[in-house]
PDB file of N, CA and C in Angstrom:
ATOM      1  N   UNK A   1      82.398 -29.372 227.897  1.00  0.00           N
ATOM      2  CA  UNK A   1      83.712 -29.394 228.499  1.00  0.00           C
ATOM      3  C   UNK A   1      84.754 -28.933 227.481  1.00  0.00           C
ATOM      4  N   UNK A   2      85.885 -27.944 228.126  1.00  0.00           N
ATOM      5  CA  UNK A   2      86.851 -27.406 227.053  1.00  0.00           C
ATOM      6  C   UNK A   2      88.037 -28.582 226.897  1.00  0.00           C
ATOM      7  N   UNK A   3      88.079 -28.872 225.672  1.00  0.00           N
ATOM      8  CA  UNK A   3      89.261 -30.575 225.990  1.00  0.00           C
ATOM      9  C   UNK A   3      90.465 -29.886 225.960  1.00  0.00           C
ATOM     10  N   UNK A   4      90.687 -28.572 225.587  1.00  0.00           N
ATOM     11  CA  UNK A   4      92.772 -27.966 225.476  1.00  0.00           C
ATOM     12  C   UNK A   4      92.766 -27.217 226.785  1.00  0.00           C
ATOM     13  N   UNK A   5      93.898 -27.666 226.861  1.00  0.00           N
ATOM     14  CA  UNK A   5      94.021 -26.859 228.624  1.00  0.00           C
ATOM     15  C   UNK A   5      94.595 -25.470 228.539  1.00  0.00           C
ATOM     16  N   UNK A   6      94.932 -25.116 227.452  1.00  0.00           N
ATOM     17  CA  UNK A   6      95.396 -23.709 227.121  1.00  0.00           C
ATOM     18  C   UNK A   6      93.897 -22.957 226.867  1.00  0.00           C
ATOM     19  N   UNK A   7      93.034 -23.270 226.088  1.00  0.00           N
ATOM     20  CA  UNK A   7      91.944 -22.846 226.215  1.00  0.00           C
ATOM     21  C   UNK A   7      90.669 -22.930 227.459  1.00  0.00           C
ATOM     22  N   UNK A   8      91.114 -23.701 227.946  1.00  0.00           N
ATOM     23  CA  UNK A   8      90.368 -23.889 229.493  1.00  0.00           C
ATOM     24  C   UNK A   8      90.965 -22.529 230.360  1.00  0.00           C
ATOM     25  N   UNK A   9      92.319 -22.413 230.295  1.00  0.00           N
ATOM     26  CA  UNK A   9      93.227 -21.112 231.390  1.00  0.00           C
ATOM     27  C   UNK A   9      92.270 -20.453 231.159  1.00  0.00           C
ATOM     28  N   UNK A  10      92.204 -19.884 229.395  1.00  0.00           N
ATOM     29  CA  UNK A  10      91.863 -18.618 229.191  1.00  0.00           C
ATOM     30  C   UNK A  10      90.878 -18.595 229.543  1.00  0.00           C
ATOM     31  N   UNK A  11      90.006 -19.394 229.035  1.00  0.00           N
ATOM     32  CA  UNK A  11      87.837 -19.129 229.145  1.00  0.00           C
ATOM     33  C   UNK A  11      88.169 -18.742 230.765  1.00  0.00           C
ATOM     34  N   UNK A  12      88.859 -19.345 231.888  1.00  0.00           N
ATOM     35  CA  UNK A  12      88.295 -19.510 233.220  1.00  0.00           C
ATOM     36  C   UNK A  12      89.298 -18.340 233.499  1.00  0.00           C
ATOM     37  N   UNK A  13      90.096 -17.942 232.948  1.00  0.00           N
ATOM     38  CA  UNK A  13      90.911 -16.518 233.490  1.00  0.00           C
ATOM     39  C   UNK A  13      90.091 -15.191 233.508  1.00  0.00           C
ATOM     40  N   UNK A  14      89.521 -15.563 232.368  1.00  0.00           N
ATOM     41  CA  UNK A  14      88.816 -14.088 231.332  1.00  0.00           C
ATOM     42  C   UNK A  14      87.303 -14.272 232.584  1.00  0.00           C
ATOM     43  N   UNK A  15      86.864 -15.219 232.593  1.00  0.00           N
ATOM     44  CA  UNK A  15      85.300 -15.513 233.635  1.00  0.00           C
ATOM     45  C   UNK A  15      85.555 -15.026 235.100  1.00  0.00           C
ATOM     46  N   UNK A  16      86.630 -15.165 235.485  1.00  0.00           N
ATOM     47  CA  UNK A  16      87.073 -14.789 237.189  1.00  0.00           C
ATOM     48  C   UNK A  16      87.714 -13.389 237.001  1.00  0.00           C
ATOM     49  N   UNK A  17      88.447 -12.858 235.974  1.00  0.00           N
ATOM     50  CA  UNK A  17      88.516 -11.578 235.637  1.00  0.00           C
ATOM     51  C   UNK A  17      87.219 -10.481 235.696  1.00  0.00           C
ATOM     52  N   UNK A  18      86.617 -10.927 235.080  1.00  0.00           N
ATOM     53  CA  UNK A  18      85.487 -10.520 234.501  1.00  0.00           C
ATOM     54  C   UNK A  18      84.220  -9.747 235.631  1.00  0.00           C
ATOM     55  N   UNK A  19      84.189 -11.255 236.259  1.00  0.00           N
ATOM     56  CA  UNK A  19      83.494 -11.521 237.561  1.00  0.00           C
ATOM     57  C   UNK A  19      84.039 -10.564 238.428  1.00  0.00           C
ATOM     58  N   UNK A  20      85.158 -10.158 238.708  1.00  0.00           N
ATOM     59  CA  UNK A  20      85.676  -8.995 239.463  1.00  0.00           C
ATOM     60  C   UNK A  20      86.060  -7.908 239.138  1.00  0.00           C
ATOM     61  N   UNK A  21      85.147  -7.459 238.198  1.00  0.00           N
ATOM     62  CA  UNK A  21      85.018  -6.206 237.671  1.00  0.00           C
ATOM     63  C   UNK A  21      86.611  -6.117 236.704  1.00  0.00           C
ATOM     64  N   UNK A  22      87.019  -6.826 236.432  1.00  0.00           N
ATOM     65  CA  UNK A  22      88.291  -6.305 235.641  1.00  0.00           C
ATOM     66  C   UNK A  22      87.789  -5.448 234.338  1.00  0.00           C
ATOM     67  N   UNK A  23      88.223  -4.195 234.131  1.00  0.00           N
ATOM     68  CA  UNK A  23      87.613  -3.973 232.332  1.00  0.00           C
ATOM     69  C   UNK A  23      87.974  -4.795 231.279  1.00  0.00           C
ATOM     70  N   UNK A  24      87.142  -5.018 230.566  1.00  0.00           N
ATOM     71  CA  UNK A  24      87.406  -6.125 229.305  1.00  0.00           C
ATOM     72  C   UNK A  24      88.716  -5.706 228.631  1.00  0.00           C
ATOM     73  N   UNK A  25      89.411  -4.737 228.402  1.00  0.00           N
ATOM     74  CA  UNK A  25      90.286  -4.477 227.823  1.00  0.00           C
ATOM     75  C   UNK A  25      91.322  -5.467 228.440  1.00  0.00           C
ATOM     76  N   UNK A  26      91.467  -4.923 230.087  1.00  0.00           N
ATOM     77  CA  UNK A  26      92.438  -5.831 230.380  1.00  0.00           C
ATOM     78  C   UNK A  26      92.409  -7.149 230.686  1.00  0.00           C
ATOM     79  N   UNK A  27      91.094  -7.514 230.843  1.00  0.00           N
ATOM     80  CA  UNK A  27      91.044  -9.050 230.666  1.00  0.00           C
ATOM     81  C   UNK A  27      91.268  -9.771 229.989  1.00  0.00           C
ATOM     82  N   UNK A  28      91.440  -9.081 228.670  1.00  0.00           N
ATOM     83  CA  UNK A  28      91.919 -10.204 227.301  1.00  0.00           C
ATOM     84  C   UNK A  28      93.032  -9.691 227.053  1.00  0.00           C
ATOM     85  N   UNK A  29      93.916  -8.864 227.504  1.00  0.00           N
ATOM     86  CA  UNK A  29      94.880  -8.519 227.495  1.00  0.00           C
ATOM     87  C   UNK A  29      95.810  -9.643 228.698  1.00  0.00           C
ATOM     88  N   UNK A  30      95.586  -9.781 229.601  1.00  0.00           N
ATOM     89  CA  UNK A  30      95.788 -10.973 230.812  1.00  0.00           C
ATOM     90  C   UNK A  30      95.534 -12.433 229.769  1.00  0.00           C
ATOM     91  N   UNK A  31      94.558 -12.467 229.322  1.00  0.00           N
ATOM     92  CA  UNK A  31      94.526 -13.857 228.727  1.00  0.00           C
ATOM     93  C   UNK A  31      95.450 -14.251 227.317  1.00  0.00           C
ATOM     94  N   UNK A  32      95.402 -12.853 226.983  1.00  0.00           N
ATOM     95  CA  UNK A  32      96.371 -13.464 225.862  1.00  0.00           C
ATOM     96  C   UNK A  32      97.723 -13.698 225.953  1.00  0.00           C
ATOM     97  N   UNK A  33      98.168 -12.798 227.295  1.00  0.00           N
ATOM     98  CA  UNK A  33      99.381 -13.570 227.671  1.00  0.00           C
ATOM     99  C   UNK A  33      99.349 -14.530 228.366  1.00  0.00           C
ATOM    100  N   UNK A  34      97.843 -14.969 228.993  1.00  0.00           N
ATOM    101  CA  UNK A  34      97.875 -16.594 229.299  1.00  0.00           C
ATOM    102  C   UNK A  34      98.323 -17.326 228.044  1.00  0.00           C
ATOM    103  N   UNK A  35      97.678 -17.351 227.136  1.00  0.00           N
ATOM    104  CA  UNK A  35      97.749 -17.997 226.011  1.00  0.00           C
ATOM    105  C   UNK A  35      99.349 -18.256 225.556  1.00  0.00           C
ATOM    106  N   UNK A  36      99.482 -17.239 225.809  1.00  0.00           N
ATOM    107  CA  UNK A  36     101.455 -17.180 225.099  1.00  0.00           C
ATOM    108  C   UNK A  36     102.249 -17.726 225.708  1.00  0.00           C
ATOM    109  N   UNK A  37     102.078 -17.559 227.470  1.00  0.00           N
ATOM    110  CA  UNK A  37     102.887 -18.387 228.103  1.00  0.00           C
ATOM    111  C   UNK A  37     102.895 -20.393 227.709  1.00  0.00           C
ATOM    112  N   UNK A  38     101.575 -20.371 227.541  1.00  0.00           N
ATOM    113  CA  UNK A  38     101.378 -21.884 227.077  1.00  0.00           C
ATOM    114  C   UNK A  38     101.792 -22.425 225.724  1.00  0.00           C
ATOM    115  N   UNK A  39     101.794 -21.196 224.910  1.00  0.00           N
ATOM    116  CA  UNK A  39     102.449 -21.260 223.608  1.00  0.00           C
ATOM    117  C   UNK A  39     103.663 -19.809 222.820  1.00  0.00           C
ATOM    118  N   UNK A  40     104.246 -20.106 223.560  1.00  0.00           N
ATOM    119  CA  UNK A  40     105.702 -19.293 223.613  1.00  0.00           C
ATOM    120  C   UNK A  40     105.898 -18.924 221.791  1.00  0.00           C
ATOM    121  N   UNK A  41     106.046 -19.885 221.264  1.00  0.00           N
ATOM    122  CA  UNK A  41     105.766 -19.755 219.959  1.00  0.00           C
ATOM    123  C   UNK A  41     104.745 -18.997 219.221  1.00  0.00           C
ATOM    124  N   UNK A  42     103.657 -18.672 219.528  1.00  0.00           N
ATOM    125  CA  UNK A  42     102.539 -17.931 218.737  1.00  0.00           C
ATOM    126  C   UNK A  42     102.710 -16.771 218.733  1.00  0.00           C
ATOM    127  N   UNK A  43     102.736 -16.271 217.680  1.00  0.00           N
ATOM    128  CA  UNK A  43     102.492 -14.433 217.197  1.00  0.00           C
ATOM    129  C   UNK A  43     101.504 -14.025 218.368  1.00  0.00           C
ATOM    130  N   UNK A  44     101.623 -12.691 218.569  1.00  0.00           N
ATOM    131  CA  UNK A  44     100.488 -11.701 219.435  1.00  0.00           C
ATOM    132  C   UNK A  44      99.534 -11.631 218.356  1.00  0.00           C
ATOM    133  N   UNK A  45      99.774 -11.608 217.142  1.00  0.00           N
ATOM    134  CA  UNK A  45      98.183 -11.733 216.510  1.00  0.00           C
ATOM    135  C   UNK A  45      97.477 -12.941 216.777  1.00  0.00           C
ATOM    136  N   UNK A  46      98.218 -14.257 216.448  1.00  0.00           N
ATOM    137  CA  UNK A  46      97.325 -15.120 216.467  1.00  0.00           C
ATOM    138  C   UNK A  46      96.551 -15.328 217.904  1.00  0.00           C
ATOM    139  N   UNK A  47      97.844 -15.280 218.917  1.00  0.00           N
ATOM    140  CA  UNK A  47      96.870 -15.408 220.403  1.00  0.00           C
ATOM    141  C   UNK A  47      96.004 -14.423 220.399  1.00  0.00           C
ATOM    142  N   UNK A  48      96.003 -13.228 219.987  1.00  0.00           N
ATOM    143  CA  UNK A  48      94.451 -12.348 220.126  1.00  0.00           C
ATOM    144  C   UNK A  48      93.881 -13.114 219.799  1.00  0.00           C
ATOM    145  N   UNK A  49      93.861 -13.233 218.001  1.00  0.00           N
ATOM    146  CA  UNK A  49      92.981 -13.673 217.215  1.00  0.00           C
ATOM    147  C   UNK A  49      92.224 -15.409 218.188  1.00  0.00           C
ATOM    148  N   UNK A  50      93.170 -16.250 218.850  1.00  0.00           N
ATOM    149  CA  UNK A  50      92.315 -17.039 219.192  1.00  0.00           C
ATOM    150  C   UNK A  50      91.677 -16.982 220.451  1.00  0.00           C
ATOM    151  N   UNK A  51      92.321 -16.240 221.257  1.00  0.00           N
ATOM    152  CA  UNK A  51      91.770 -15.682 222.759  1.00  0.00           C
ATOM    153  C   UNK A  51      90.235 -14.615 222.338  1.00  0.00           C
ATOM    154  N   UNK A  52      90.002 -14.124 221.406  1.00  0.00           N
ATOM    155  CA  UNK A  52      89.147 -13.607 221.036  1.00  0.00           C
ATOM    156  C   UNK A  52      87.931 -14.256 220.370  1.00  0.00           C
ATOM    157  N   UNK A  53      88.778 -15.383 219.435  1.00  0.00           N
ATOM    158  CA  UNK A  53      87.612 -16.385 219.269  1.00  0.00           C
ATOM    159  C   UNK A  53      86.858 -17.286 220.414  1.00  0.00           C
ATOM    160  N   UNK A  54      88.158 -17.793 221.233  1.00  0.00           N
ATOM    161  CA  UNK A  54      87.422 -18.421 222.871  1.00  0.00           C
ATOM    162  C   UNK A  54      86.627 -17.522 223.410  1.00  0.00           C
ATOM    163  N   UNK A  55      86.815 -16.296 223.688  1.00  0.00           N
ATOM    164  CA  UNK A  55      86.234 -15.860 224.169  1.00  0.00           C
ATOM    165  C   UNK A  55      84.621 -15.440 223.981  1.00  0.00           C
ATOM    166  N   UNK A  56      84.475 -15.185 222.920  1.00  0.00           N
ATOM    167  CA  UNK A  56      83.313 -15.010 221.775  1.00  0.00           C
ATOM    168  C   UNK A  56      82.171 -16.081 222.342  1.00  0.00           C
ATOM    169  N   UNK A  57      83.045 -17.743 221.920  1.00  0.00           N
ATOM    170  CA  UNK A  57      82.397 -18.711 221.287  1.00  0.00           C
ATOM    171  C   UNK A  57      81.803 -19.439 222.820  1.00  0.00           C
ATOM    172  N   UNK A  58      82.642 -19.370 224.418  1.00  0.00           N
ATOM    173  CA  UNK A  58      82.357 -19.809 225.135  1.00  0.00           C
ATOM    174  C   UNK A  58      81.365 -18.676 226.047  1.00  0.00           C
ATOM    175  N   UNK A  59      82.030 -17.722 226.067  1.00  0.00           N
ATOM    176  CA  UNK A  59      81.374 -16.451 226.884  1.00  0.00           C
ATOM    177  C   UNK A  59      80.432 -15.695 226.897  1.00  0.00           C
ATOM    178  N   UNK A  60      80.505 -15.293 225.292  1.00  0.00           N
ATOM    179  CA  UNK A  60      79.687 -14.796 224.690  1.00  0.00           C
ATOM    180  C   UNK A  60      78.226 -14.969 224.541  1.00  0.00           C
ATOM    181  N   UNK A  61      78.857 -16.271 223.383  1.00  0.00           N
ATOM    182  CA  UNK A  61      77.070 -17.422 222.953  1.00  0.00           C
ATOM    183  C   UNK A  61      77.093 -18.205 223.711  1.00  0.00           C
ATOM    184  N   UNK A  62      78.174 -18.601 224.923  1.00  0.00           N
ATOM    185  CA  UNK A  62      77.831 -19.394 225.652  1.00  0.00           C
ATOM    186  C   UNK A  62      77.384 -21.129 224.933  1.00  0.00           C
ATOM    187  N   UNK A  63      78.902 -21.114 223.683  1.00  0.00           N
ATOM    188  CA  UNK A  63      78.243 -22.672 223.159  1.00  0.00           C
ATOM    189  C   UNK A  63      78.949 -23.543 223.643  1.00  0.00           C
ATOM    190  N   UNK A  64      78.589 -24.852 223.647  1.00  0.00           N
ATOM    191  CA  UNK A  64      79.402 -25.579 224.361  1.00  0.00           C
ATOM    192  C   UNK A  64      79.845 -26.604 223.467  1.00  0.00           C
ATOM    193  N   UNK A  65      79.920 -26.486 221.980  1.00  0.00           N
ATOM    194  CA  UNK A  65      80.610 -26.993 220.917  1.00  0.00           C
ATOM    195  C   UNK A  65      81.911 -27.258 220.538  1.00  0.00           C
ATOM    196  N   UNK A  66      82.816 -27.361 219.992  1.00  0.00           N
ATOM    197  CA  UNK A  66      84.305 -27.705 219.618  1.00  0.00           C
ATOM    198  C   UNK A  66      84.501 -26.161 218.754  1.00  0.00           C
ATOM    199  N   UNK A  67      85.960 -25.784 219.152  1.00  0.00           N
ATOM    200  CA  UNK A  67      86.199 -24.495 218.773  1.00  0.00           C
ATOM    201  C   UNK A  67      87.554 -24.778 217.630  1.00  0.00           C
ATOM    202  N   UNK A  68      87.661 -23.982 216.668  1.00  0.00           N
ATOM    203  CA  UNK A  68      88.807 -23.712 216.288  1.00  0.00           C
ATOM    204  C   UNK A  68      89.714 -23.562 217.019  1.00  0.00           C
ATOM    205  N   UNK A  69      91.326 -23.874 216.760  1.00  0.00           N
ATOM    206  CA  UNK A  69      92.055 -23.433 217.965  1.00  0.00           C
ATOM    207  C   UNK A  69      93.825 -24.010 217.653  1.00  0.00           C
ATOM    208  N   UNK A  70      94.310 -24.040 218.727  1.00  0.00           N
ATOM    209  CA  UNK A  70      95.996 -24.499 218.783  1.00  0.00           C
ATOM    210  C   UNK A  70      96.293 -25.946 218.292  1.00  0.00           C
ATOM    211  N   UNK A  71      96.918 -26.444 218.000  1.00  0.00           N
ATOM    212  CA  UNK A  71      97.514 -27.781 218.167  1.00  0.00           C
ATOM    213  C   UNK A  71      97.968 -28.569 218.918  1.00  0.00           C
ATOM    214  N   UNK A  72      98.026 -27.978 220.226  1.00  0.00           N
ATOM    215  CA  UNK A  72      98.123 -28.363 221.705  1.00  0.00           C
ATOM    216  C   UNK A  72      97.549 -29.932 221.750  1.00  0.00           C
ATOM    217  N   UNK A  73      98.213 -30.566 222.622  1.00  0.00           N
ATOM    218  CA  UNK A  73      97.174 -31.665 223.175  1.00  0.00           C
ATOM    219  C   UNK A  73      96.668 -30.786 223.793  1.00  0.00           C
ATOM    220  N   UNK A  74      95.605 -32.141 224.065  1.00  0.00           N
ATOM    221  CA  UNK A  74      94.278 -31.939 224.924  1.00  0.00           C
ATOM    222  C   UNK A  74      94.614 -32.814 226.411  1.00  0.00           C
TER     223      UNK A  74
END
């Protein structure tokens, strides 16, 4: 289970994107401005940089471990 709800948007934005043929370009392009809207404050690098790590770590390898990430509650 993803415990930050900013990282939950994204994994399940980028998966229903995905799922409907969106090209990957713009799917993490969509998620990272998920990400920003939830954190107004974060650089466009860092939301890549962590929308890219979610994405990797849940999608990818499919782990279901604790991720690096925001300071957000959970």
């Amino acid at each position: 289970m993803i415990a930050r709800r900013c990282e939950r948007a994204v994994v399940t934005a980028y998966r229903e994107l995905r799922g409907r043929d969106t090209p990957d370009p713009l799917a993490f392009q969509a998620c990272t401005t998920l990400y920003r809207i939830h954190h107004p404050e974060a650089s466009l690098s860092e939301a890549r940089r962590l929308v890219a790590e979610w994405i990797d770590h849940h999608v990818v390898r499919q782990d279901t471990g604790p991720t690096p990430g925001c300071d957000c509650p959970q």
